[in-house]
Protein backbone atom coordinates (compact mmCIF):
# COMPACT_ATOMS: atom_id res chain seq x y z
CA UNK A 1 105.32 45.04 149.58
CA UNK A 2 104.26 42.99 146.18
CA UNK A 3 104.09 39.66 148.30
CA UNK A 4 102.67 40.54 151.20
CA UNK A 5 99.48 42.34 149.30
CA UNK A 6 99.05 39.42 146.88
CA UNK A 7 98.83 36.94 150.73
CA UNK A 8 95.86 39.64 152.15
CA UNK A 9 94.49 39.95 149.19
CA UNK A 10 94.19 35.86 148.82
CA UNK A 11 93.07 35.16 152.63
CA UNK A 12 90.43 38.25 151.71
CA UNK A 13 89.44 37.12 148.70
CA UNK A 14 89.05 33.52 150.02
CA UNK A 15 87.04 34.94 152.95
CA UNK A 16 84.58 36.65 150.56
CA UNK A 17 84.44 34.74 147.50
CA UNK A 18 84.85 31.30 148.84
CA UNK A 19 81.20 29.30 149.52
CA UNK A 20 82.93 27.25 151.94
CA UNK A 21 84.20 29.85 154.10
CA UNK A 22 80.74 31.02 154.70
CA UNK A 23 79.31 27.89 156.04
CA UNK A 24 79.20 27.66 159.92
CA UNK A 25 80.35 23.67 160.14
CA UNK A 26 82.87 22.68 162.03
CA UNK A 27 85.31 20.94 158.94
CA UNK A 28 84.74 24.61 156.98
CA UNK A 29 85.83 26.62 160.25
CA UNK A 30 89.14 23.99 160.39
CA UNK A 31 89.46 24.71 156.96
CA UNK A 32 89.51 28.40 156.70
CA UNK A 33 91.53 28.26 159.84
CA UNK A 34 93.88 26.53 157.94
CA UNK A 35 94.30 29.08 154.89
CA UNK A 36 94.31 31.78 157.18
CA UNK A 37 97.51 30.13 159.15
CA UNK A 38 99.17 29.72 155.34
CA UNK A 39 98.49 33.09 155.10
CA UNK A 40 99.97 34.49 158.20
CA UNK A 41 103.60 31.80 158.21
CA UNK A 42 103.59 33.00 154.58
CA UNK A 43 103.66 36.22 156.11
CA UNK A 44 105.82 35.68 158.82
CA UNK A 45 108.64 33.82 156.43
CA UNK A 46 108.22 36.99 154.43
CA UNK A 47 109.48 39.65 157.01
CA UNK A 48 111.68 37.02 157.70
CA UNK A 49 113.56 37.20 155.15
CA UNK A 50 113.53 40.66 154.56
CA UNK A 51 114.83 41.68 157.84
CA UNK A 52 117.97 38.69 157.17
CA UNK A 53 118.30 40.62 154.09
CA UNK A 54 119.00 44.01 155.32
CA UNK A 55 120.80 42.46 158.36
CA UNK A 56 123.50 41.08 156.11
CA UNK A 57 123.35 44.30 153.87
CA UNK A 58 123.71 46.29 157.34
CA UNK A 59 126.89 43.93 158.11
CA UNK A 60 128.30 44.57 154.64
CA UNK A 61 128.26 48.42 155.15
CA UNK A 62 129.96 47.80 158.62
CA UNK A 63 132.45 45.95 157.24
CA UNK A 64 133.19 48.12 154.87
CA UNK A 65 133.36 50.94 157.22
CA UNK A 66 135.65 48.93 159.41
CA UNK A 67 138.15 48.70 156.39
CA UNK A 68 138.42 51.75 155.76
CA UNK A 69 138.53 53.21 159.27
CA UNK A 70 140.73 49.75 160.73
CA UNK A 71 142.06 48.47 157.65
CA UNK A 72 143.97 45.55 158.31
CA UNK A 73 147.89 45.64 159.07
CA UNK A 74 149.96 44.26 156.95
CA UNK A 75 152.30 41.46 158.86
CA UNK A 76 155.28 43.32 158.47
CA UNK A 77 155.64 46.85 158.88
CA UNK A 78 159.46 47.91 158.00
CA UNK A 79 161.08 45.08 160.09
CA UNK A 80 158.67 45.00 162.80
CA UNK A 81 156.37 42.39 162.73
CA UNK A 82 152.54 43.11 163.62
CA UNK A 83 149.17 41.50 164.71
CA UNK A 84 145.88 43.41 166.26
CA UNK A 85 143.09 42.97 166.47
CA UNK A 86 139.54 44.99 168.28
CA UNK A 87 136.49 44.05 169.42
CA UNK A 88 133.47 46.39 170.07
CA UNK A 89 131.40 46.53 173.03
CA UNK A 90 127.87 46.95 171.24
CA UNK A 91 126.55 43.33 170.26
CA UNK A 92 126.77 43.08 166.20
CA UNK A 93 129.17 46.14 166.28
CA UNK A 94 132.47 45.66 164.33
CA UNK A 95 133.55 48.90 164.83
CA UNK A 96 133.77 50.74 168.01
CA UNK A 97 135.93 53.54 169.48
CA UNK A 98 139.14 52.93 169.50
CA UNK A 99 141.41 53.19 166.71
CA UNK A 100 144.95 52.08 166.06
CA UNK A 101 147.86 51.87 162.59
CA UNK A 102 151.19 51.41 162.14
CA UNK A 103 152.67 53.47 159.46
CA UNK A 104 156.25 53.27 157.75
CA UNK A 105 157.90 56.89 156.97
CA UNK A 106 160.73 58.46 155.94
CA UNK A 107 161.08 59.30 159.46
CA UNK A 108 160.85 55.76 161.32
CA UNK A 109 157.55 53.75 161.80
CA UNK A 110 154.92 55.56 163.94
CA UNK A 111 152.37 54.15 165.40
CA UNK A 112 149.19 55.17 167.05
CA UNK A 113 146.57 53.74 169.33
CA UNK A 114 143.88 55.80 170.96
CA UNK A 115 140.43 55.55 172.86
CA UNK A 116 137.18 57.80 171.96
CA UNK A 117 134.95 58.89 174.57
CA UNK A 118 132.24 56.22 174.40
CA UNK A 119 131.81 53.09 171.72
CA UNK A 120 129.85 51.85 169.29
CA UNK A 121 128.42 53.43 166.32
CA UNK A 122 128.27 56.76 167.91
CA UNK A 123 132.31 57.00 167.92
CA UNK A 124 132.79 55.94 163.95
CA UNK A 125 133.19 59.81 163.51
CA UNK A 126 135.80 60.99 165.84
CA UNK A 127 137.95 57.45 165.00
CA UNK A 128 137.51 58.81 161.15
CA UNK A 129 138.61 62.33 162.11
CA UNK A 130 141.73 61.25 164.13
CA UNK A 131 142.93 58.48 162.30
CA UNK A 132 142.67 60.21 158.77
CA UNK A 133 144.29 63.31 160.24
CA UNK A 134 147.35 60.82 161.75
CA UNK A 135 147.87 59.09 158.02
CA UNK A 136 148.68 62.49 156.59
CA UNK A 137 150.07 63.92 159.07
CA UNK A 138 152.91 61.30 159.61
CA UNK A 139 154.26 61.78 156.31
CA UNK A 140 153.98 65.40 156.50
CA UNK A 141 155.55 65.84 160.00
CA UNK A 142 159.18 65.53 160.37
CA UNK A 143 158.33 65.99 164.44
CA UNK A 144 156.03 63.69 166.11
CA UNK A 145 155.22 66.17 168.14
CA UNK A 146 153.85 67.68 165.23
CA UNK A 147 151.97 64.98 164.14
CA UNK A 148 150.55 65.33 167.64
CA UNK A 149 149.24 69.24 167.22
CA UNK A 150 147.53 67.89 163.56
CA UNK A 151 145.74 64.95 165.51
CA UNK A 152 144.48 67.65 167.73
CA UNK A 153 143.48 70.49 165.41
CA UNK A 154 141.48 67.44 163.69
CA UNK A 155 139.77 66.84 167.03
CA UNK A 156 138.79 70.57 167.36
CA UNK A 157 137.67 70.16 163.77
CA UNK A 158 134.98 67.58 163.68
CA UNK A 159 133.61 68.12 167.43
CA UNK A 160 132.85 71.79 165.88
CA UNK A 161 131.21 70.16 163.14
CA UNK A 162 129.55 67.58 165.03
CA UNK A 163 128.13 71.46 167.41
CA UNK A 164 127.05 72.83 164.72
CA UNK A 165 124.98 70.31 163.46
CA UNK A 166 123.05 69.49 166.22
CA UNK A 167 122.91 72.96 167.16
CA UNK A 168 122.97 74.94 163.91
CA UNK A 169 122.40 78.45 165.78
CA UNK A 170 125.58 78.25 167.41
CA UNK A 171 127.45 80.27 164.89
CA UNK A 172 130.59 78.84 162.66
CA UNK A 173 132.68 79.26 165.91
CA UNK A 174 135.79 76.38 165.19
CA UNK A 175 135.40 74.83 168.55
CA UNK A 176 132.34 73.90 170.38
CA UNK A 177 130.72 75.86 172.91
CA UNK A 178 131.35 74.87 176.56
CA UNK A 179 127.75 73.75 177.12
CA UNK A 180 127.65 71.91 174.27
CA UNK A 181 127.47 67.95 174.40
CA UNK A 182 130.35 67.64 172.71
CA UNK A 183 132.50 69.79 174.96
CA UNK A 184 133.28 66.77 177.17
CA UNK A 185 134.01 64.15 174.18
CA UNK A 186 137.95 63.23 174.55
CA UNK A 187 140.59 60.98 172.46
CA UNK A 188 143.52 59.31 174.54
CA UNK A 189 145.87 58.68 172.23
CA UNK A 190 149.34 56.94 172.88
CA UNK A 191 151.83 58.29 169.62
CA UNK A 192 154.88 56.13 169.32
CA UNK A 193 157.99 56.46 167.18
CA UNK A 194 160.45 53.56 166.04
CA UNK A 195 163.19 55.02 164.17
CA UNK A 196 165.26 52.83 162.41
CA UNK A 197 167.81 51.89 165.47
CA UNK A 198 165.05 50.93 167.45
CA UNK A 199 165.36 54.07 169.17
CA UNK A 200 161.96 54.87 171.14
CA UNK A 201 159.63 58.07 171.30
CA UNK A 202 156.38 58.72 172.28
CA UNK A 203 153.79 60.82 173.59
CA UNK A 204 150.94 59.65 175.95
CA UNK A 205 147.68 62.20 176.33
CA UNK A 206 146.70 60.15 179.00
CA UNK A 207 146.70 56.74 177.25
CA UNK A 208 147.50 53.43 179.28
CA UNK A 209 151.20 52.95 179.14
CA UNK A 210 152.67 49.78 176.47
CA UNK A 211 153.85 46.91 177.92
CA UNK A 212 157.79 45.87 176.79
CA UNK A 213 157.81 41.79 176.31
CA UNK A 214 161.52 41.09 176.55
CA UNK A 215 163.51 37.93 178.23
CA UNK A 216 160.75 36.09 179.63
CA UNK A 217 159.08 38.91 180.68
CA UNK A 218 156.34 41.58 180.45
CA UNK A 219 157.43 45.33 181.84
CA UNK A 220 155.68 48.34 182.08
CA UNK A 221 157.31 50.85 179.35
CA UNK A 222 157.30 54.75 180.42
CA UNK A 223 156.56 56.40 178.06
CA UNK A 224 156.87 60.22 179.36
CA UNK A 225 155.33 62.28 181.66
CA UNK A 226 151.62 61.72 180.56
CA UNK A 227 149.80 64.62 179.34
CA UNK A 228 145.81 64.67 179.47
CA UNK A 229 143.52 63.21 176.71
CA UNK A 230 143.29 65.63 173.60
CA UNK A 231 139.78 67.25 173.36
CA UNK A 232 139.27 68.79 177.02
CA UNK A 233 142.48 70.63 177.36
CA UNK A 234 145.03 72.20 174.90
CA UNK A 235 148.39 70.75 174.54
CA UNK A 236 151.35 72.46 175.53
CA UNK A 237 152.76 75.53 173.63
CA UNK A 238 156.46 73.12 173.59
CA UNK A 239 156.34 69.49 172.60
CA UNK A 240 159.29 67.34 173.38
CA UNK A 241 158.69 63.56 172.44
CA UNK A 242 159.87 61.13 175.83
CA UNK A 243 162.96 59.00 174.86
CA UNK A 244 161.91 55.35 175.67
CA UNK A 245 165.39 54.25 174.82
CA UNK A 246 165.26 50.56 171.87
CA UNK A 247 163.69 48.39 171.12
CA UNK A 248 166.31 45.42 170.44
CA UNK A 249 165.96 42.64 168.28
CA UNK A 250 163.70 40.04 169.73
CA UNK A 251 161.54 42.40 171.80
CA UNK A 252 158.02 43.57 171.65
CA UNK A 253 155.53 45.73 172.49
CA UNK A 254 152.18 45.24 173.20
CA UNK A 255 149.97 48.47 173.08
CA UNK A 256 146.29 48.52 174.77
CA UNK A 257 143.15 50.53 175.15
CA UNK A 258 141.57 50.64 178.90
CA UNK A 259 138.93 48.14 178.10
CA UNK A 260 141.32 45.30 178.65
CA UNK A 261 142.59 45.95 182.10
CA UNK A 262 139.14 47.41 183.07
CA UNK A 263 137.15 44.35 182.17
CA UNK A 264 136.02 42.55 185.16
CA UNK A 265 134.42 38.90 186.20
CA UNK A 266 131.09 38.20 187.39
CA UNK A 267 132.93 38.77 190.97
CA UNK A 268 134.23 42.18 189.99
CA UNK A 269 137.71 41.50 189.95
CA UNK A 270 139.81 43.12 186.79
CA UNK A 271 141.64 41.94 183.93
CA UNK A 272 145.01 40.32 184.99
CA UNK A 273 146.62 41.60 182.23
CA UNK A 274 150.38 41.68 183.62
CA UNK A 275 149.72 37.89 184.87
CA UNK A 276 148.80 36.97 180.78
CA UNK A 277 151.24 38.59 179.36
CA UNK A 278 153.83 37.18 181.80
CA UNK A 279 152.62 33.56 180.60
CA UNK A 280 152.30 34.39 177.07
CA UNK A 281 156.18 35.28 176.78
CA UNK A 282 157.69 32.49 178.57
CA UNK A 283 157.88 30.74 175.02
CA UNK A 284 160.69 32.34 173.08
CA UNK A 285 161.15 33.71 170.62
CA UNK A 286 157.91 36.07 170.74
CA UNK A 287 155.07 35.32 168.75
CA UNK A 288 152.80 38.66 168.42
CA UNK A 289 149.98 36.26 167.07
CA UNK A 290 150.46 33.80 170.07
CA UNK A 291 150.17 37.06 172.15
CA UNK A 292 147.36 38.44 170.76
CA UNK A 293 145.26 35.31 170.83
CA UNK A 294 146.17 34.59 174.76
CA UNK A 295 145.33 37.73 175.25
CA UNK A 296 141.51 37.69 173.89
CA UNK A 297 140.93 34.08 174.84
CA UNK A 298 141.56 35.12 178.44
CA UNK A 299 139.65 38.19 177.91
CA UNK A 300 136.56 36.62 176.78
CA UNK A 301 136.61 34.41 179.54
CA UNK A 302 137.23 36.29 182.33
CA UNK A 303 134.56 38.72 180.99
CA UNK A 304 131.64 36.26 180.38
CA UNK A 305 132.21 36.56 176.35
CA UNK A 306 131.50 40.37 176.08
CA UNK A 307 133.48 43.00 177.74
CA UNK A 308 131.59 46.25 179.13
CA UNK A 309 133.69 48.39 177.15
CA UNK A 310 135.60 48.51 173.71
CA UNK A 311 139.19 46.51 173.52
CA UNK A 312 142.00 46.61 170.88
CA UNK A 313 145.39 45.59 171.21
CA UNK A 314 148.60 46.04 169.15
CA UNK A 315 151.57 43.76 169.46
CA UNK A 316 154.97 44.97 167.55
CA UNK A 317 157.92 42.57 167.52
CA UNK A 318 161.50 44.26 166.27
CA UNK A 319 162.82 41.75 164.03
CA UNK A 320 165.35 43.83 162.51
CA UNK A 321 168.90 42.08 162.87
CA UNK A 322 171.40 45.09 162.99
CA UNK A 323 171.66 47.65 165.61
CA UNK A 324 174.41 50.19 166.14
CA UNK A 325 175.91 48.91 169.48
CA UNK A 326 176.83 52.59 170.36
CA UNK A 327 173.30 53.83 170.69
CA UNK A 328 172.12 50.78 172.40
CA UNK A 329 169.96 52.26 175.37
CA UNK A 330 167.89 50.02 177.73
CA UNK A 331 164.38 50.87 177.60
CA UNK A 332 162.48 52.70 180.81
CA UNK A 333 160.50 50.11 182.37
CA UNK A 334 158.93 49.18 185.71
CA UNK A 335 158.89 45.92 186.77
CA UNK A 336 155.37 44.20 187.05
CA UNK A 337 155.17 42.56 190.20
């Protein structure tokens, strides 16, 4: 506030002290008219530069956020190579709600990718609680469906938290009332296994289903009977992961959040995402970079340079050279006509 005092206090001062500002003539009214437009663009340059200051300090914090909550994938995960990338929905948002990592354990690599109810800064919490709950769990969990049951007690977790903070009279009850707010908030999370083989598992709480990029081509890869986002409904008392049968040498996957095949033109026609994907492949071998960046250039595009909703995408190519030929499956796909 030092600067801006010291330019009131000088156009006062000059408008008070100064003979020539109390003259009547038409050079002294140019002239004061003059020190008071110094003033105010001195002004004006001021807040300026103090709102460009905390803008980039704002950023800085963001970024930092985003590291911590997205930290960036290595390019090699165990054999598999790896590019993703997200975009948020809120303009000057680099983090939004969904939340993806790739993590190598003693068990095989597991990977997650998920979608919180909503975007933008008011998501940053439940991405926090779910993703820090999946990096401990996967080391801890021999079964990934009990890395699945941790991901949801973490859930339960924070939305009681979040209850009980905006409504501190509702008791220290674990989960949140069923009129509160946060009753409704959901994850969909898509939890994947790739054991060393290239031997598939998963488990989809209603999650869009992967995409296998293999031969040329881009095929819809079941993964299970899908179960219903975590958050409204409590998973089954049995978990039994799907088998999704290998992922060969050469192949990939390509994992997605809604917001890409929900985006839509100015005509309201969606995302063709099978159509990219298809065209992204035809040059062999794979390239989960080249895949990645077809896919958000045609994104952008087709959705006028910002999507309605959050996006991230995960693209996993097996470049392991050895698999046992005996436990060679094919994996469970459906063509995309």
């Amino acid at each position: 506030m030092a600067l801006p005092t010291v330019w009131g206090a000088t156009a006062i001062a000059y408008k008070l002290a100064c003979p020539l500002a109390q003259q009547s003539g038409l050079g002294a009214r140019i002239l004061t008219s003059a020190v008071f437009f110094v003033v105010g663009t001195g002004l004006v340059l001021h807040v300026r530069q103090v709102f460009l200051r905390e803008l980039r300090l704002a950023r800085q914090v963001a970024g930092a956020a985003q590291s911590v909550l997205l930290r960036p994938l290595p390019h090699s995960v165990d054999g598999l190579r790896v590019a993703a990338a997200q975009l948020s929905a809120d303009r000057g948002a680099v983090v939004g709600g969904d939340l993806y990592d790739v993590i190598a354990t003693e068990y095989g690599v597991r990977v997650v990718m998920g979608d919180v109810r909503g975007h933008g800064i008011g998501a940053i919490g439940t991405v926090a609680a779910v993703l820090g709950s999946f990096r401990e769990a996967v080391h801890d969990e021999a079964e990934l469906g009990s890395v699945l049951r941790r991901l949801e007690r973490a859930l339960v977790r924070h939305l009681g938290e979040r209850a009980r903070a905006d409504h501190p009279s509702a008791g220290s009850a674990l989960t949140p009332a069923a009129d509160s707010p946060v009753a409704e908030e959901f994850v969909t999370v898509l939890l994947l296994e790739i054991r060393g083989d290239g031997e598939l598992r998963a488990f989809n709480c209603g999650h869009p289903s992967p995409y296998l990029l293999s031969g040329g081509r881009a095929d819809v890869l079941t993964a299970g009977e899908s179960m219903p986002p975590l958050g409204p409904f409590p998973l089954p008392a049995e978990l039994s992961a799907a088998h999704c049968g290998q992922l060969l040498p050469g192949e990939a996957l390509l994992l997605h959040t809604d917001g890409v095949e929900d985006a839509r033109d100015g005509h309201g026609r969606f995302f063709p995402l099978p159509a990219v994907l298809a065209e992204a492949v035809r040059t062999q071998p794979v390239s989960p970079q080249a895949v990645l960046q077809a896919v958000f250039s045609r994104l952008l595009r087709h959705a006028g340079g910002s999507p309605a909703d959050d996006v991230a995408v995960l693209v996993l190519r097996n470049d392991r050279h050895h698999v046992p030929r005996q436990q060679q499956e094919p994996p469970v796909v459906h063509q995309v006509t």
